[in-house]
C-alpha atoms as a PDB file:
ATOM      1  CA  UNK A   1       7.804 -17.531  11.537  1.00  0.00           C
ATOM      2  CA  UNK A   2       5.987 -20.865  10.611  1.00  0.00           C
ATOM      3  CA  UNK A   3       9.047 -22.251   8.891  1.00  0.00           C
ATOM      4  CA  UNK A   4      11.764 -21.267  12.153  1.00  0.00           C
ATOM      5  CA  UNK A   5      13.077 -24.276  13.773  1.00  0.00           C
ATOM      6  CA  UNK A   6      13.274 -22.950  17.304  1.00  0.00           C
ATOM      7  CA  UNK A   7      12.585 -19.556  18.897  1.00  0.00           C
ATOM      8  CA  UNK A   8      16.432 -18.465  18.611  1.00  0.00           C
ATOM      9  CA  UNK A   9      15.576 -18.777  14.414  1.00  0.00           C
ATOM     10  CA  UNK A  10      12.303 -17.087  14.269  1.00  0.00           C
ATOM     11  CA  UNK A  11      14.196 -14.167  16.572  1.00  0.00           C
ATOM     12  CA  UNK A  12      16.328 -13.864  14.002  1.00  0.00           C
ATOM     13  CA  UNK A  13      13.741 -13.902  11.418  1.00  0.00           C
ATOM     14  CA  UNK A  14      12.428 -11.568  12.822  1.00  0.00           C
ATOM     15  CA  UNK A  15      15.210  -9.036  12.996  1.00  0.00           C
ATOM     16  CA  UNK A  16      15.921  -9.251   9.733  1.00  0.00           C
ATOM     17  CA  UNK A  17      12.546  -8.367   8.271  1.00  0.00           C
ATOM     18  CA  UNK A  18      13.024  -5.221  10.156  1.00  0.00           C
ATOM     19  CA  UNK A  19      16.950  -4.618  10.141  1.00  0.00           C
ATOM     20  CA  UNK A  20      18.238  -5.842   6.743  1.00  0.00           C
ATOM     21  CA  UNK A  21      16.367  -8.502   4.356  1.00  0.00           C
ATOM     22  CA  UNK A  22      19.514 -10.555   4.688  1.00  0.00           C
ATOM     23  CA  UNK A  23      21.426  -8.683   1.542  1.00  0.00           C
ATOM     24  CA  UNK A  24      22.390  -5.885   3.919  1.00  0.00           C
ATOM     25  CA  UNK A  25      20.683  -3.424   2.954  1.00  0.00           C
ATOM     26  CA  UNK A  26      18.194  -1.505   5.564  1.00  0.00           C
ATOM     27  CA  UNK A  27      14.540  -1.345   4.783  1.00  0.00           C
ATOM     28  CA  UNK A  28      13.930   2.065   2.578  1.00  0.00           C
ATOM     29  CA  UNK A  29      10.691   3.397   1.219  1.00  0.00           C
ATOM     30  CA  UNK A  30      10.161   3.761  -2.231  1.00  0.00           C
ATOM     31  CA  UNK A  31       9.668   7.636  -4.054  1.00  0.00           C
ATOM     32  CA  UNK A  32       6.162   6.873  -5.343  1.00  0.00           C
ATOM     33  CA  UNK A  33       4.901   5.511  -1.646  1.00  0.00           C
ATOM     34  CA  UNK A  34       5.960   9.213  -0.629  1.00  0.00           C
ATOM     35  CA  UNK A  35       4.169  10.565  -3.693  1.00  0.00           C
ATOM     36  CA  UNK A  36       0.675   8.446  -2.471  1.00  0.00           C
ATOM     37  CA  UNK A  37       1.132   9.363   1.134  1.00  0.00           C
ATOM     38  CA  UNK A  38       1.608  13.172  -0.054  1.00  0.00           C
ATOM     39  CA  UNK A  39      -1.764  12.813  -2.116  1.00  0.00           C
ATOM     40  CA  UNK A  40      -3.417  10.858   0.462  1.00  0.00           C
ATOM     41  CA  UNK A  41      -2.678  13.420   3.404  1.00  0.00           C
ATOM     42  CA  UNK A  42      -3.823  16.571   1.083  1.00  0.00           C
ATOM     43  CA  UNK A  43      -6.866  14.724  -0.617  1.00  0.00           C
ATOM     44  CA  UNK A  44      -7.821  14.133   3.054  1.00  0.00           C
ATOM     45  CA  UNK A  45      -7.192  18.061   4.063  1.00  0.00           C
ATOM     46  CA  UNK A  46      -9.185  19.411   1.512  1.00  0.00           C
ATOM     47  CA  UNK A  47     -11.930  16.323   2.268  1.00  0.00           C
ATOM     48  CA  UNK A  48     -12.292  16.902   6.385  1.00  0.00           C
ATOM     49  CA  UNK A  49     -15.935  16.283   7.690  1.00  0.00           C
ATOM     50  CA  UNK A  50     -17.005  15.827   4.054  1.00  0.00           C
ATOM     51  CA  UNK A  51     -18.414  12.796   2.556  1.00  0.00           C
ATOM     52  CA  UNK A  52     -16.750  11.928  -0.195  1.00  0.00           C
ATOM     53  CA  UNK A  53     -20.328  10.955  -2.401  1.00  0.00           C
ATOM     54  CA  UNK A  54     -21.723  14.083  -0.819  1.00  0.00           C
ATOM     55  CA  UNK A  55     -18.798  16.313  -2.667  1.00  0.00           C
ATOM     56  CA  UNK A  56     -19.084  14.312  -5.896  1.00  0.00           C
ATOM     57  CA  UNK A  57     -22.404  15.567  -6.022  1.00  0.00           C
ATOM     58  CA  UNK A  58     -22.022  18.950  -6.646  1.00  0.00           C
ATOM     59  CA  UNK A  59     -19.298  18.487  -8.689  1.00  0.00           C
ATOM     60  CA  UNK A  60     -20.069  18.326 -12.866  1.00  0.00           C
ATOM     61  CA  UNK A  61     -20.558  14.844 -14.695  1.00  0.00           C
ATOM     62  CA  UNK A  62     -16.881  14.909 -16.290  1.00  0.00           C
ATOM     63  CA  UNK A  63     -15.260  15.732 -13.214  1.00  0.00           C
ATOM     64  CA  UNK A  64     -16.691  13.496 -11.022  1.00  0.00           C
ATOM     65  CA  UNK A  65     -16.141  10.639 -14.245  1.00  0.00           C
ATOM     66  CA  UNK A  66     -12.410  11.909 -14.092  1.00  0.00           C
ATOM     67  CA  UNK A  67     -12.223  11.082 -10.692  1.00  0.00           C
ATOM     68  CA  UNK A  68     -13.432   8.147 -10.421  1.00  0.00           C
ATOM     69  CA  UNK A  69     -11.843   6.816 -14.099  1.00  0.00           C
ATOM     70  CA  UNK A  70      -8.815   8.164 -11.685  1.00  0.00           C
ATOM     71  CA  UNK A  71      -9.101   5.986  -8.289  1.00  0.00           C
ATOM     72  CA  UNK A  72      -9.649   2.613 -10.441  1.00  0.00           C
ATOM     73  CA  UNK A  73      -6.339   3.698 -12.428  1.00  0.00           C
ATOM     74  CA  UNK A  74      -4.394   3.831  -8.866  1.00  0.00           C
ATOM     75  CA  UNK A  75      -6.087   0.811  -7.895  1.00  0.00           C
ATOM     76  CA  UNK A  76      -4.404  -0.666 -10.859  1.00  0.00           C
ATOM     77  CA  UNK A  77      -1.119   1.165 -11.056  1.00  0.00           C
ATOM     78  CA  UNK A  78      -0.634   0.077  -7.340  1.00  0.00           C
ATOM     79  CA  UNK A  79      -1.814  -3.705  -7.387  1.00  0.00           C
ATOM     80  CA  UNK A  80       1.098  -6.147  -7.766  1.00  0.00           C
ATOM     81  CA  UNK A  81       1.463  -8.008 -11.145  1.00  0.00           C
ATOM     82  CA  UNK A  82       3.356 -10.716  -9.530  1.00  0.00           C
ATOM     83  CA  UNK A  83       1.396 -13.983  -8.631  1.00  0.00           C
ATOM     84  CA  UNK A  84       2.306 -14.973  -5.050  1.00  0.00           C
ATOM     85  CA  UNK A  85       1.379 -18.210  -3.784  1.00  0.00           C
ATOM     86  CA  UNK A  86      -0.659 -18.561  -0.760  1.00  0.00           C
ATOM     87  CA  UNK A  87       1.998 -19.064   2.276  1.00  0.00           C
ATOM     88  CA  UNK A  88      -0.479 -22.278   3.034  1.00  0.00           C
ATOM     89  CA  UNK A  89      -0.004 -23.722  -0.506  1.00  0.00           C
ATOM     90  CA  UNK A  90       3.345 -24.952   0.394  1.00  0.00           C
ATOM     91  CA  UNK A  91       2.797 -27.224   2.959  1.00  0.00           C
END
Protein backbone atom coordinates (compact mmCIF):
# COMPACT_ATOMS: atom_id res chain seq x y z
CA UNK A 1 0.00 0.00 0.00
CA UNK A 2 2.83 2.49 1.04
CA UNK A 3 4.76 1.89 -2.15
CA UNK A 4 1.31 2.39 -4.75
CA UNK A 5 1.61 5.40 -6.83
CA UNK A 6 -2.05 6.36 -6.93
CA UNK A 7 -5.23 4.77 -5.56
CA UNK A 8 -5.96 2.89 -9.03
CA UNK A 9 -2.30 0.90 -8.01
CA UNK A 10 -2.87 0.22 -4.43
CA UNK A 11 -6.59 -1.16 -5.73
CA UNK A 12 -4.86 -3.36 -7.57
CA UNK A 13 -2.51 -4.25 -4.91
CA UNK A 14 -4.88 -4.97 -3.18
CA UNK A 15 -6.72 -7.48 -5.30
CA UNK A 16 -4.01 -9.36 -5.84
CA UNK A 17 -3.03 -10.14 -2.27
CA UNK A 18 -6.42 -11.62 -2.11
CA UNK A 19 -7.09 -12.98 -5.78
CA UNK A 20 -3.74 -14.28 -7.11
CA UNK A 21 -0.10 -13.16 -5.77
CA UNK A 22 0.54 -12.06 -9.32
CA UNK A 23 1.85 -15.78 -10.55
CA UNK A 24 -1.78 -16.82 -10.98
CA UNK A 25 -2.26 -18.92 -8.69
CA UNK A 26 -5.27 -18.35 -5.98
CA UNK A 27 -4.41 -18.11 -2.35
CA UNK A 28 -4.53 -21.92 -0.83
CA UNK A 29 -3.91 -23.03 2.71
CA UNK A 30 -1.27 -25.19 3.52
CA UNK A 31 -1.97 -29.17 5.01
CA UNK A 32 -0.18 -28.53 8.31
CA UNK A 33 -2.29 -25.04 9.00
CA UNK A 34 -5.34 -27.59 8.77
CA UNK A 35 -3.47 -30.02 11.01
CA UNK A 36 -2.94 -26.87 13.83
CA UNK A 37 -6.44 -25.60 13.38
CA UNK A 38 -7.71 -29.38 13.88
CA UNK A 39 -5.53 -29.54 17.19
CA UNK A 40 -6.36 -26.14 18.18
CA UNK A 41 -10.29 -26.61 17.89
CA UNK A 42 -10.12 -30.17 19.87
CA UNK A 43 -7.41 -29.02 22.50
CA UNK A 44 -9.97 -26.22 23.06
CA UNK A 45 -13.11 -28.85 23.31
CA UNK A 46 -11.63 -30.94 25.71
CA UNK A 47 -10.23 -27.47 27.61
CA UNK A 48 -13.88 -25.45 27.84
CA UNK A 49 -14.27 -23.39 31.16
CA UNK A 50 -10.96 -24.90 32.31
CA UNK A 51 -7.87 -23.08 33.06
CA UNK A 52 -5.28 -24.36 31.41
CA UNK A 53 -2.62 -24.07 34.80
CA UNK A 54 -5.58 -25.30 36.78
CA UNK A 55 -5.62 -28.77 34.58
CA UNK A 56 -1.82 -29.01 34.58
CA UNK A 57 -2.15 -29.32 38.11
CA UNK A 58 -3.62 -32.42 38.56
CA UNK A 59 -1.93 -33.85 35.94
CA UNK A 60 1.63 -35.97 36.90
CA UNK A 61 5.16 -34.19 36.68
CA UNK A 62 6.10 -35.99 33.22
CA UNK A 63 2.98 -35.22 31.65
CA UNK A 64 2.61 -31.87 32.39
CA UNK A 65 6.83 -31.62 31.38
CA UNK A 66 5.65 -33.37 28.05
CA UNK A 67 3.35 -30.79 27.47
CA UNK A 68 4.92 -28.07 27.94
CA UNK A 69 8.54 -29.51 26.31
CA UNK A 70 5.54 -29.85 23.54
CA UNK A 71 4.05 -26.11 23.10
CA UNK A 72 7.79 -24.59 22.98
CA UNK A 73 8.50 -27.33 20.14
CA UNK A 74 5.35 -25.81 18.07
CA UNK A 75 6.45 -22.50 18.95
CA UNK A 76 9.56 -23.44 17.15
CA UNK A 77 8.38 -25.73 14.40
CA UNK A 78 5.95 -22.83 13.45
CA UNK A 79 8.27 -19.63 13.71
CA UNK A 80 9.73 -18.59 10.34
CA UNK A 81 13.51 -19.17 9.76
CA UNK A 82 13.59 -16.54 7.19
CA UNK A 83 14.91 -13.02 8.28
CA UNK A 84 12.49 -10.37 6.95
CA UNK A 85 13.41 -6.89 7.01
CA UNK A 86 11.33 -4.41 8.73
CA UNK A 87 8.92 -2.85 5.84
CA UNK A 88 10.37 0.66 7.45
CA UNK A 89 14.04 -0.36 6.87
CA UNK A 90 13.72 0.37 3.28
CA UNK A 91 12.99 3.76 3.12
Amino acid sequence: MFRATDFANMRDIFAAAVSNFGGGQSLAVKPEVWLYLALFILSDLLLFNTRFDAWCEGKPMIVRWLVYALLIFLIIACSSVNSFPFIYFQF
